[in-house]
C-alpha atoms as a PDB file:
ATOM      1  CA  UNK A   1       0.000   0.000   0.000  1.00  0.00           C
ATOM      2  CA  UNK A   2       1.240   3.429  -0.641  1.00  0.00           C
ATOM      3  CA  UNK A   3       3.088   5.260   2.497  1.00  0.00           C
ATOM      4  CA  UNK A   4       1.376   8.956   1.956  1.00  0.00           C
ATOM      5  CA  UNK A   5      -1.962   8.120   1.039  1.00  0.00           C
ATOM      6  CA  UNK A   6      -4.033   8.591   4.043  1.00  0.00           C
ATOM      7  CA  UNK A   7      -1.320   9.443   6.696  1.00  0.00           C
ATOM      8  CA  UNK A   8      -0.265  13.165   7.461  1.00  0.00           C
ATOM      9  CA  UNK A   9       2.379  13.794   5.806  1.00  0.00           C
ATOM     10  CA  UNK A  10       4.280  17.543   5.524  1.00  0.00           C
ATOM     11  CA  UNK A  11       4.483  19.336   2.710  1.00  0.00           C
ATOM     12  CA  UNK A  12       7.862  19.574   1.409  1.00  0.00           C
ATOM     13  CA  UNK A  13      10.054  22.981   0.921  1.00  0.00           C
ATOM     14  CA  UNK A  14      12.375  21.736  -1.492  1.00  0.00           C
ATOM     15  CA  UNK A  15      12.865  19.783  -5.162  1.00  0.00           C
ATOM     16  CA  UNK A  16      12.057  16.064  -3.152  1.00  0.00           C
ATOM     17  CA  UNK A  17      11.862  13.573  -6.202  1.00  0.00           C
ATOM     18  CA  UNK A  18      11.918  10.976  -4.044  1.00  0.00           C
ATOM     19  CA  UNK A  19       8.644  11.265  -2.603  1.00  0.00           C
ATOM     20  CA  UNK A  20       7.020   9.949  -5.729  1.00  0.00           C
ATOM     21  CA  UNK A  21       5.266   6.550  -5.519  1.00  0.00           C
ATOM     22  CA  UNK A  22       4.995   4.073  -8.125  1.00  0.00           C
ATOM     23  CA  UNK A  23       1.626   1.686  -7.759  1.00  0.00           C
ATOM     24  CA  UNK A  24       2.534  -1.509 -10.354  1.00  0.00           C
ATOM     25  CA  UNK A  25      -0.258  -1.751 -12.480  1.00  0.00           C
ATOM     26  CA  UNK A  26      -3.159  -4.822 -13.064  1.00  0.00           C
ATOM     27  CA  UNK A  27      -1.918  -4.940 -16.878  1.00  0.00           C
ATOM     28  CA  UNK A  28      -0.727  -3.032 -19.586  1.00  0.00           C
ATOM     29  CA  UNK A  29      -3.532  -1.629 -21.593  1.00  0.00           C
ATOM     30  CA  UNK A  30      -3.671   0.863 -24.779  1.00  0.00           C
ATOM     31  CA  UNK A  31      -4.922   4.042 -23.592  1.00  0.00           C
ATOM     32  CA  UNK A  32      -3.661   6.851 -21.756  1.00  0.00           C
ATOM     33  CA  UNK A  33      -3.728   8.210 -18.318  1.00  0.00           C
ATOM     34  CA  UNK A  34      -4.330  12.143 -18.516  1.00  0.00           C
ATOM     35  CA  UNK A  35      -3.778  14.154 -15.392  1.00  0.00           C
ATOM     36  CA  UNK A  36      -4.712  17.820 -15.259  1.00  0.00           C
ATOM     37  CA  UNK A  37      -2.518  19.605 -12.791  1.00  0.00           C
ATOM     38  CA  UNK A  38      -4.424  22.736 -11.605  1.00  0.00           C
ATOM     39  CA  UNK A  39      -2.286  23.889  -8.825  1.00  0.00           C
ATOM     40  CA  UNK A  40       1.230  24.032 -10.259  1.00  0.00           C
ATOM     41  CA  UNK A  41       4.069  26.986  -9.300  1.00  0.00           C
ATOM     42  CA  UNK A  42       7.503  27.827  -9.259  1.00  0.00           C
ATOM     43  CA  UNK A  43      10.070  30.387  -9.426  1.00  0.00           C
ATOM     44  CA  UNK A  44      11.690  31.722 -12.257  1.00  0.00           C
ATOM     45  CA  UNK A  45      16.136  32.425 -11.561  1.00  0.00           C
ATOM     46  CA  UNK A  46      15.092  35.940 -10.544  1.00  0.00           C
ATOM     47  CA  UNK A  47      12.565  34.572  -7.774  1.00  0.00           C
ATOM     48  CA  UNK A  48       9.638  35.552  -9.412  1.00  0.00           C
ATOM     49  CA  UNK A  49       6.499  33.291  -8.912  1.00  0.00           C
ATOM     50  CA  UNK A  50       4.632  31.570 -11.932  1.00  0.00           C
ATOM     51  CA  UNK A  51       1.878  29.179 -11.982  1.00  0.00           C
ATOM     52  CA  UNK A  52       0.600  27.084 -14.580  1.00  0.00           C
ATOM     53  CA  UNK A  53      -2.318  24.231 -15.318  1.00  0.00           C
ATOM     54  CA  UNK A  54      -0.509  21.477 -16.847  1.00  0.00           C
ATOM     55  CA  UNK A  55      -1.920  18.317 -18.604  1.00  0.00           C
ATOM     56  CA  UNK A  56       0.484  14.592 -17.499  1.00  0.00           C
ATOM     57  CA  UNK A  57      -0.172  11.912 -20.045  1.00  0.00           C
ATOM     58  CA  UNK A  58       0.989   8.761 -18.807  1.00  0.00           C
ATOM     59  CA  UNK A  59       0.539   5.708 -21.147  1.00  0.00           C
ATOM     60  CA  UNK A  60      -1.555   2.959 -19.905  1.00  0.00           C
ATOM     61  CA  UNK A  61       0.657   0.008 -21.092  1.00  0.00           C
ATOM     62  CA  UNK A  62       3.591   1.529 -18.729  1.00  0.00           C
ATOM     63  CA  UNK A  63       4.325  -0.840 -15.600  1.00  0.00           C
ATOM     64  CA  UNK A  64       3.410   1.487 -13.157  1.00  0.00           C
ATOM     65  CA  UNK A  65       0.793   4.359 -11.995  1.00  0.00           C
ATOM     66  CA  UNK A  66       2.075   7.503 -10.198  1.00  0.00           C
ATOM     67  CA  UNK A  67       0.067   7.899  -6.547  1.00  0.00           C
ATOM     68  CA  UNK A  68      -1.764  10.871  -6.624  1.00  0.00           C
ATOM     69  CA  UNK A  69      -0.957  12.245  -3.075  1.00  0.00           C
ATOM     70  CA  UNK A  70       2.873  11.610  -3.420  1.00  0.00           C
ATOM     71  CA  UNK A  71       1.978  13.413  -7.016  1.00  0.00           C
ATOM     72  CA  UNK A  72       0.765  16.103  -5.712  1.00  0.00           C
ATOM     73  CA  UNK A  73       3.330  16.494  -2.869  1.00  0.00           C
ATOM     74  CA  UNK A  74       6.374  16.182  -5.703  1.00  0.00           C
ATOM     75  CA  UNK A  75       4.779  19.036  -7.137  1.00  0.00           C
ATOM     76  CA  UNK A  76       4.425  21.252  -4.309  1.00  0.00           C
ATOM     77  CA  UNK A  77       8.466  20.414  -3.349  1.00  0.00           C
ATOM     78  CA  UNK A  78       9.046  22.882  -6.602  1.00  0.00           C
ATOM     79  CA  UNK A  79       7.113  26.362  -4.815  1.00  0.00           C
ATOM     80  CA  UNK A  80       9.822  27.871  -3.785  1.00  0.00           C
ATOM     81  CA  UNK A  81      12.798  26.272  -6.568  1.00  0.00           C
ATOM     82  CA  UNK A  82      14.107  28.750  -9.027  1.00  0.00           C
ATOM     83  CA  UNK A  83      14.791  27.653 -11.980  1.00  0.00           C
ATOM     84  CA  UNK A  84      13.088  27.737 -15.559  1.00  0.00           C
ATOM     85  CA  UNK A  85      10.525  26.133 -17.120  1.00  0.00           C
ATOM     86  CA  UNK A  86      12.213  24.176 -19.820  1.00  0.00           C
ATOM     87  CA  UNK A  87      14.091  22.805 -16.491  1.00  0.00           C
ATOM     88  CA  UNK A  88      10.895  22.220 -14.330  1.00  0.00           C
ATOM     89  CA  UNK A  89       9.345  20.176 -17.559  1.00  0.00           C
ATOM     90  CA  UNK A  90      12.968  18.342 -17.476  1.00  0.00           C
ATOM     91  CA  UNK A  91      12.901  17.530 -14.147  1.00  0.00           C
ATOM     92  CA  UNK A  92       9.377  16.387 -13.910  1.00  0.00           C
ATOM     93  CA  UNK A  93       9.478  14.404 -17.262  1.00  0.00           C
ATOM     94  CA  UNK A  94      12.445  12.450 -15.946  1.00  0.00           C
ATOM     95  CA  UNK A  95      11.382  11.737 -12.102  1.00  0.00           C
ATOM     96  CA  UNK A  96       7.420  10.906 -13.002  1.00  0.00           C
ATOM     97  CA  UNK A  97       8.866   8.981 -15.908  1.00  0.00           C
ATOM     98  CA  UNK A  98      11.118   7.487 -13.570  1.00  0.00           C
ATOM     99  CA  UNK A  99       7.969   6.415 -11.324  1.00  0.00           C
ATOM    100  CA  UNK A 100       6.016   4.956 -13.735  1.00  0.00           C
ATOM    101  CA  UNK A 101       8.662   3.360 -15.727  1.00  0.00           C
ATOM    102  CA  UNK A 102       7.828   4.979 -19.229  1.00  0.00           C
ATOM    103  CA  UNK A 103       8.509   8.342 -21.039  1.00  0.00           C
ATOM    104  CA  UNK A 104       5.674  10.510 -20.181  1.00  0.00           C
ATOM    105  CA  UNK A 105       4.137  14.065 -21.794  1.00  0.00           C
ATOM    106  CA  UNK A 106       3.874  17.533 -20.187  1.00  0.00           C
ATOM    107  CA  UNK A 107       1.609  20.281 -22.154  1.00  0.00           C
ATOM    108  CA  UNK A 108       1.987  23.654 -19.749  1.00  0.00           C
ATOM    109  CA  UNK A 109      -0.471  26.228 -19.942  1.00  0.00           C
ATOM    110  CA  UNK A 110       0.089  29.753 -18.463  1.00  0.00           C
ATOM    111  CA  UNK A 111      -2.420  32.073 -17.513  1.00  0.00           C
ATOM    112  CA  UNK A 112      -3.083  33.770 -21.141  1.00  0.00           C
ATOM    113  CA  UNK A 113      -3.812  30.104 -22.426  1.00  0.00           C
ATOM    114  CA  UNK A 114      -5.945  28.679 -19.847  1.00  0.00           C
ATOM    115  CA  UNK A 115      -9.079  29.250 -21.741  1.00  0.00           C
ATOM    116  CA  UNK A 116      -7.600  26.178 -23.761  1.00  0.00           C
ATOM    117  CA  UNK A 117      -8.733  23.752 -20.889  1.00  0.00           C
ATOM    118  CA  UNK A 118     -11.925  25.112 -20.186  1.00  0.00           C
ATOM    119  CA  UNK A 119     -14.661  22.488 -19.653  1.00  0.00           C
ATOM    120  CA  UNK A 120     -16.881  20.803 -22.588  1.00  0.00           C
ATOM    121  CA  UNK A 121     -19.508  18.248 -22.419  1.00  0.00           C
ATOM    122  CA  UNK A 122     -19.571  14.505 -23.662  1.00  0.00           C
ATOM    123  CA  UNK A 123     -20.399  13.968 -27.546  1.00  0.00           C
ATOM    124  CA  UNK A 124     -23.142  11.682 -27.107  1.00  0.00           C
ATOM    125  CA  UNK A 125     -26.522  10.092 -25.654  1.00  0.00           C
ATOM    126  CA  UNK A 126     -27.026  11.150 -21.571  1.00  0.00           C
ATOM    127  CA  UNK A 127     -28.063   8.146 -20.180  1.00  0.00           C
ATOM    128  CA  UNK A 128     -29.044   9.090 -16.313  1.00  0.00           C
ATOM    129  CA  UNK A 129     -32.497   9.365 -16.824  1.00  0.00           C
ATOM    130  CA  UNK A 130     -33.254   5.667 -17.591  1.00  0.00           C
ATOM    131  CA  UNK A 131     -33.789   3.274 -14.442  1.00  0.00           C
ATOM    132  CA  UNK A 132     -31.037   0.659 -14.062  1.00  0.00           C
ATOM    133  CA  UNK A 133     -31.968  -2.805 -15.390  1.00  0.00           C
ATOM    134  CA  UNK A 134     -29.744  -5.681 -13.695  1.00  0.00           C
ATOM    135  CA  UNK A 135     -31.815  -8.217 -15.465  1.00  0.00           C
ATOM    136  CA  UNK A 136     -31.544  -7.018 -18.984  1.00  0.00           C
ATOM    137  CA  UNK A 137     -29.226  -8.818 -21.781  1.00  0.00           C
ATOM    138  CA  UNK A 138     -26.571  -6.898 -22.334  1.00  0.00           C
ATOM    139  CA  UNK A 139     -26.939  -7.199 -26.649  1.00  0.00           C
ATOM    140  CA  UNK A 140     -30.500  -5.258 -27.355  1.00  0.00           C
ATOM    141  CA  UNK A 141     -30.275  -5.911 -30.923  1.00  0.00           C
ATOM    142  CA  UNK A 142     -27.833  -7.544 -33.331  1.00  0.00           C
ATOM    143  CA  UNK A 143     -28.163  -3.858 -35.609  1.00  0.00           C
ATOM    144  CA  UNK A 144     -24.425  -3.272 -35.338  1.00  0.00           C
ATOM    145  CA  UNK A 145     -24.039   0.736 -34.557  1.00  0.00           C
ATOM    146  CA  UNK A 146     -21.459   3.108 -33.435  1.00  0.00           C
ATOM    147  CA  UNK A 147     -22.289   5.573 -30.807  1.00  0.00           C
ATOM    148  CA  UNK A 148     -21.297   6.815 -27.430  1.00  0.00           C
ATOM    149  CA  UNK A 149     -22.983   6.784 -23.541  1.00  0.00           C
ATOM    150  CA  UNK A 150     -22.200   8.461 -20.672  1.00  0.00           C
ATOM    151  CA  UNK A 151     -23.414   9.267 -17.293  1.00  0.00           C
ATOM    152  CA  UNK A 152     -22.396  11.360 -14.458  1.00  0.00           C
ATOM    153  CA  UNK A 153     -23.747   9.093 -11.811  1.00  0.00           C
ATOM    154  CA  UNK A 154     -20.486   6.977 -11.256  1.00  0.00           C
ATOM    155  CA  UNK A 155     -18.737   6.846  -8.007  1.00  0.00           C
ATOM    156  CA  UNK A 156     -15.966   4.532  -6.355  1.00  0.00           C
ATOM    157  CA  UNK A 157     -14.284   4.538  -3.358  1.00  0.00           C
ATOM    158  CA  UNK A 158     -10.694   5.181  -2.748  1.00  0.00           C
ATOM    159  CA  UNK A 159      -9.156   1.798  -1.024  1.00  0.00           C
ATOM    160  CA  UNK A 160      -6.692   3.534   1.264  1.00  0.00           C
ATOM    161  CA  UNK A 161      -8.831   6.153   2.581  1.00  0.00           C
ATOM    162  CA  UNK A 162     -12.408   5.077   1.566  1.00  0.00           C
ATOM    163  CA  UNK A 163     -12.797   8.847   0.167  1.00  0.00           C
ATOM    164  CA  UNK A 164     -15.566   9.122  -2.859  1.00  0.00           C
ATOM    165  CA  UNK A 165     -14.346   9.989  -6.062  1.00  0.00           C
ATOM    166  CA  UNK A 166     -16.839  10.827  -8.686  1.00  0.00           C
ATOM    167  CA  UNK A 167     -16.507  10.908 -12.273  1.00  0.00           C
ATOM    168  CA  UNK A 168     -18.213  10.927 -15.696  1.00  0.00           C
ATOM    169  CA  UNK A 169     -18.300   8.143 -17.605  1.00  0.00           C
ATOM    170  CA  UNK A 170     -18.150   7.955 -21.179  1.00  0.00           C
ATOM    171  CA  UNK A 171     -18.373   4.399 -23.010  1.00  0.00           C
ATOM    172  CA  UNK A 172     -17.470   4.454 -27.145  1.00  0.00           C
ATOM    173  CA  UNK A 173     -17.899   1.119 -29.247  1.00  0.00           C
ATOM    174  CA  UNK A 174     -18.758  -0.503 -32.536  1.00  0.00           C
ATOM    175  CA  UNK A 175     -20.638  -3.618 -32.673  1.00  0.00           C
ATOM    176  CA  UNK A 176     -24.511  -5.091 -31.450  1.00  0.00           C
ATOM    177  CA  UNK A 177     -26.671  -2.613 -29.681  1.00  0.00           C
ATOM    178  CA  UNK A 178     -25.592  -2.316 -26.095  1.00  0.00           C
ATOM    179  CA  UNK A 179     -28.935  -2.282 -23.675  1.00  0.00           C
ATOM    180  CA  UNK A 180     -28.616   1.345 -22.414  1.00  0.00           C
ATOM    181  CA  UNK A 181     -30.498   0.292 -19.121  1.00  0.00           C
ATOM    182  CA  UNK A 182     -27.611  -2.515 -18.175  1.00  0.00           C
ATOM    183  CA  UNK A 183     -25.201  -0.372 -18.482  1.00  0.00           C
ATOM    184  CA  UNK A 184     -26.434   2.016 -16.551  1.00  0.00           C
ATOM    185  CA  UNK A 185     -26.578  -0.288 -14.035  1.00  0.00           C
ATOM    186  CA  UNK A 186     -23.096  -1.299 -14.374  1.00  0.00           C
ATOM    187  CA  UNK A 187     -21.501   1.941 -14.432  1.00  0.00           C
ATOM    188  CA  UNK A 188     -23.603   2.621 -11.033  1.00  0.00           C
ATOM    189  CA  UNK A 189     -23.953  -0.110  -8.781  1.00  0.00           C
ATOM    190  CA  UNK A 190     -20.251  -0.017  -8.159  1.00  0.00           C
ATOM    191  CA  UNK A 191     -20.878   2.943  -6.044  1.00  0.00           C
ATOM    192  CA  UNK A 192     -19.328   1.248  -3.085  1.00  0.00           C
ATOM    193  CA  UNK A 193     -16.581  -0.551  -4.406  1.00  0.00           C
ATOM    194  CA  UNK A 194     -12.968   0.327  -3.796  1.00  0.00           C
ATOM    195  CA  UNK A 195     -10.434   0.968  -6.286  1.00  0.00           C
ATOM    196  CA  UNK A 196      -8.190   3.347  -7.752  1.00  0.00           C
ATOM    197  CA  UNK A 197      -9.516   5.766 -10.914  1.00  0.00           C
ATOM    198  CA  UNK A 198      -7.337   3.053 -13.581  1.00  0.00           C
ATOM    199  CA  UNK A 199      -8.262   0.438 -11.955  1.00  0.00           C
ATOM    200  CA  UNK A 200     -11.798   0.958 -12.027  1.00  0.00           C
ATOM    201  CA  UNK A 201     -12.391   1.709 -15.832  1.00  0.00           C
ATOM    202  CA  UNK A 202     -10.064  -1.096 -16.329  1.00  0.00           C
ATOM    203  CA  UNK A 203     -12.587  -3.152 -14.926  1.00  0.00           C
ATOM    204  CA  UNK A 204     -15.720  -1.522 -16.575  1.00  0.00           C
ATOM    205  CA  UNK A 205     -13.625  -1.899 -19.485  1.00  0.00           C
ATOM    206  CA  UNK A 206     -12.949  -5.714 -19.381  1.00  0.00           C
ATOM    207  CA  UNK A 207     -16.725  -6.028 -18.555  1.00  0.00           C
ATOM    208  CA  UNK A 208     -18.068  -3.978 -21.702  1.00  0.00           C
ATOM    209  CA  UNK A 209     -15.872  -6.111 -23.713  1.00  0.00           C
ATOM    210  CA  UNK A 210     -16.734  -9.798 -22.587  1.00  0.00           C
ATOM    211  CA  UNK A 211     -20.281  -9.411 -21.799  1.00  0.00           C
ATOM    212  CA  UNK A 212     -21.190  -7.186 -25.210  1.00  0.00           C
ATOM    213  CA  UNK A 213     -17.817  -8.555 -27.306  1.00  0.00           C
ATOM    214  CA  UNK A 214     -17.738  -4.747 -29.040  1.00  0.00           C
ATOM    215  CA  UNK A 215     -15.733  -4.772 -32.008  1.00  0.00           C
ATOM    216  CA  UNK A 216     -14.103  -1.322 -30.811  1.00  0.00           C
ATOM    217  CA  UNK A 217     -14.657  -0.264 -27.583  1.00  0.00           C
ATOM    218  CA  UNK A 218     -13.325   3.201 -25.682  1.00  0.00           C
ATOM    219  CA  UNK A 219     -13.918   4.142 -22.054  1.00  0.00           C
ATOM    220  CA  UNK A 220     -13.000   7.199 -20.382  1.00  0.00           C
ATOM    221  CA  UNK A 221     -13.583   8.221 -16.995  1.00  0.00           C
ATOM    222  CA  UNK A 222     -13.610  12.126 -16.549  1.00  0.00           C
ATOM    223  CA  UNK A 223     -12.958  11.960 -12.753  1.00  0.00           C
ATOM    224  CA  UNK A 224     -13.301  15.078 -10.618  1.00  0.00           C
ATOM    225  CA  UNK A 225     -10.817  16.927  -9.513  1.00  0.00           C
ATOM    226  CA  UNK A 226      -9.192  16.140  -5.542  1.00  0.00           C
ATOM    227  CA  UNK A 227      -5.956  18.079  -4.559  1.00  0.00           C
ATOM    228  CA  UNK A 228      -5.916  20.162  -7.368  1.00  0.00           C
ATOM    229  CA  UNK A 229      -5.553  17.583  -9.753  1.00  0.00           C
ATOM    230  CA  UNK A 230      -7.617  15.475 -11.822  1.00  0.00           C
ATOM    231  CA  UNK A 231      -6.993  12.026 -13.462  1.00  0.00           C
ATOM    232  CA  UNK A 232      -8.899  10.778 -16.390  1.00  0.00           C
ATOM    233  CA  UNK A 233      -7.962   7.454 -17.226  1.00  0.00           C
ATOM    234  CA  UNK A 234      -8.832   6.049 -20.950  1.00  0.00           C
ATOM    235  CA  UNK A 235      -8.795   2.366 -22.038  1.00  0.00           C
ATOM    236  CA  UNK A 236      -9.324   1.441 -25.541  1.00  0.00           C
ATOM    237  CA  UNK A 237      -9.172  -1.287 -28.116  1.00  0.00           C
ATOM    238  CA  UNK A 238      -7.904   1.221 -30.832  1.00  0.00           C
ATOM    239  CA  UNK A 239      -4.281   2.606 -31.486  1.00  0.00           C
ATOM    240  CA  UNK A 240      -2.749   6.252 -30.661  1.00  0.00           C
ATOM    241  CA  UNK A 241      -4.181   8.390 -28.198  1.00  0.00           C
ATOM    242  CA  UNK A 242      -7.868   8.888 -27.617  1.00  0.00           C
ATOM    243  CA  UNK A 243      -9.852  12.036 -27.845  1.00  0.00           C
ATOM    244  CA  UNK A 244      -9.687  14.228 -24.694  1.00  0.00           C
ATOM    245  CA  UNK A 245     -12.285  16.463 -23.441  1.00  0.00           C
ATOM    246  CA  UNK A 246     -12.523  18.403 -19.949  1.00  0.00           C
ATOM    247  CA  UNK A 247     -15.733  17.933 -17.828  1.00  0.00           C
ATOM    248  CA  UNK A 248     -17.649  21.228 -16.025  1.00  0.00           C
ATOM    249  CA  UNK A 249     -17.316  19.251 -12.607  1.00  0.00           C
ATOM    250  CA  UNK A 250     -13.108  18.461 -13.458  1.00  0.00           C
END
């Protein structure tokens, strides 16, 4: 289990790489981890302050995930650490890289370009008005389609500190008509369960896949933001990276 998740912990007043925590992940997947950073700051050489929203994308076939707290401690250790931002984006590429065992991507935006990250909604059909069907099939028709569900009604809980994290779910596939009412239920009667954001759309993911055998199949989960940072993992049967799209409650 991780050391700083769910024990106090200070925060740091220097560069302290080595309070990042690698979790070893279930399996390697294609997909992408994105984390949005909302709460990031340094100095420049002179001492002046800067801050900055920057987007982590950490590939989902690398052998480990980065823990969030020990994340988000890594980044405060940089407040007060002069130095540019070429050499911030060095440093961090090579210690979270370091973590997670895989070359990972930094996209920084300052203050004039933050209105590049402001929130969108799902492409799609809304699902959360439909009652949950456990007892449905999960094929509805054999008409083979392409579209894309979501629903904000997902939660899980965190299995250190039993914390809720919420999130939007968004499910893409080709193949036989999905049953819109047992997936629902799927996507929300895991409100209790424990697990980490990957984790947890790995699993809806696997589920999708043998119970409705999709012949493509993308899920995202837009997870809200805790810490000032928010992860949205994204498992897929296609190659390169995935769409991403902010959510109004990241």
């Amino acid at each position: 289990m991780p050391k700083v998740l769910g024990s106090t912990t200070d925060y740091p007043e220097s560069y302290s790489p080595h309070l990042l925590e690698g979790i070893p992940r279930s399996k390697p997947r294609k997909g992408v981890d994105i984390w949005t950073c909302y709460e990031v700051s340094w100095c420049e050489p002179s001492g002046k302050p800067q801050v900055a929203i920057v987007q982590m994308s950490v590939p989902a076939n690398s052998p480990n995930i980065v823990e969030s707290k020990s994340l988000k401690l890594y980044l405060n250790s940089f407040n007060n650490e002069r130095l540019t931002q070429d050499e911030f984006e060095k440093k961090w590429a090579q210690d979270v890289g370091s973590c997670v065992k895989a070359d990972i991507q930094l996209t920084f935006f300052l203050p004039d370009q933050w209105q590049n990250v402001l929130p969108v909604k799902c492409d799609g059909t809304l699902i959360d008005h439909l009652e949950p069907e456990p007892n449905k099939d999960w094929i509805e028709s054999d008409e083979v389609v392409s579209e894309s569900l979501y629903t904000h009604l997902f939660r899980s809980l965190c299995p250190v500190t039993s914390q809720p994290d919420w999130a939007t779910l968004e499910i893409k596939y080709t193949g036989k008509k999905i049953s819109e009412q047992k997936l629902l239920y799927e996507l929300t009667h895991q409100r209790n369960k424990q697990g980490f954001h990957e984790s947890c759309v790995e699993e809806l993911f696997d589920t999708i896949q043998n119970k409705a055998e999709c012949n493509t199949l993308t899920v995202t989960g837009y997870f809200t933001r805790r810490g000032g940072i928010d992860i949205t993992p994204i498992r897929t049967t296609e190659s390169g990276i995935p769409d991403w799209k902010r959510q109004v409650r990241q």
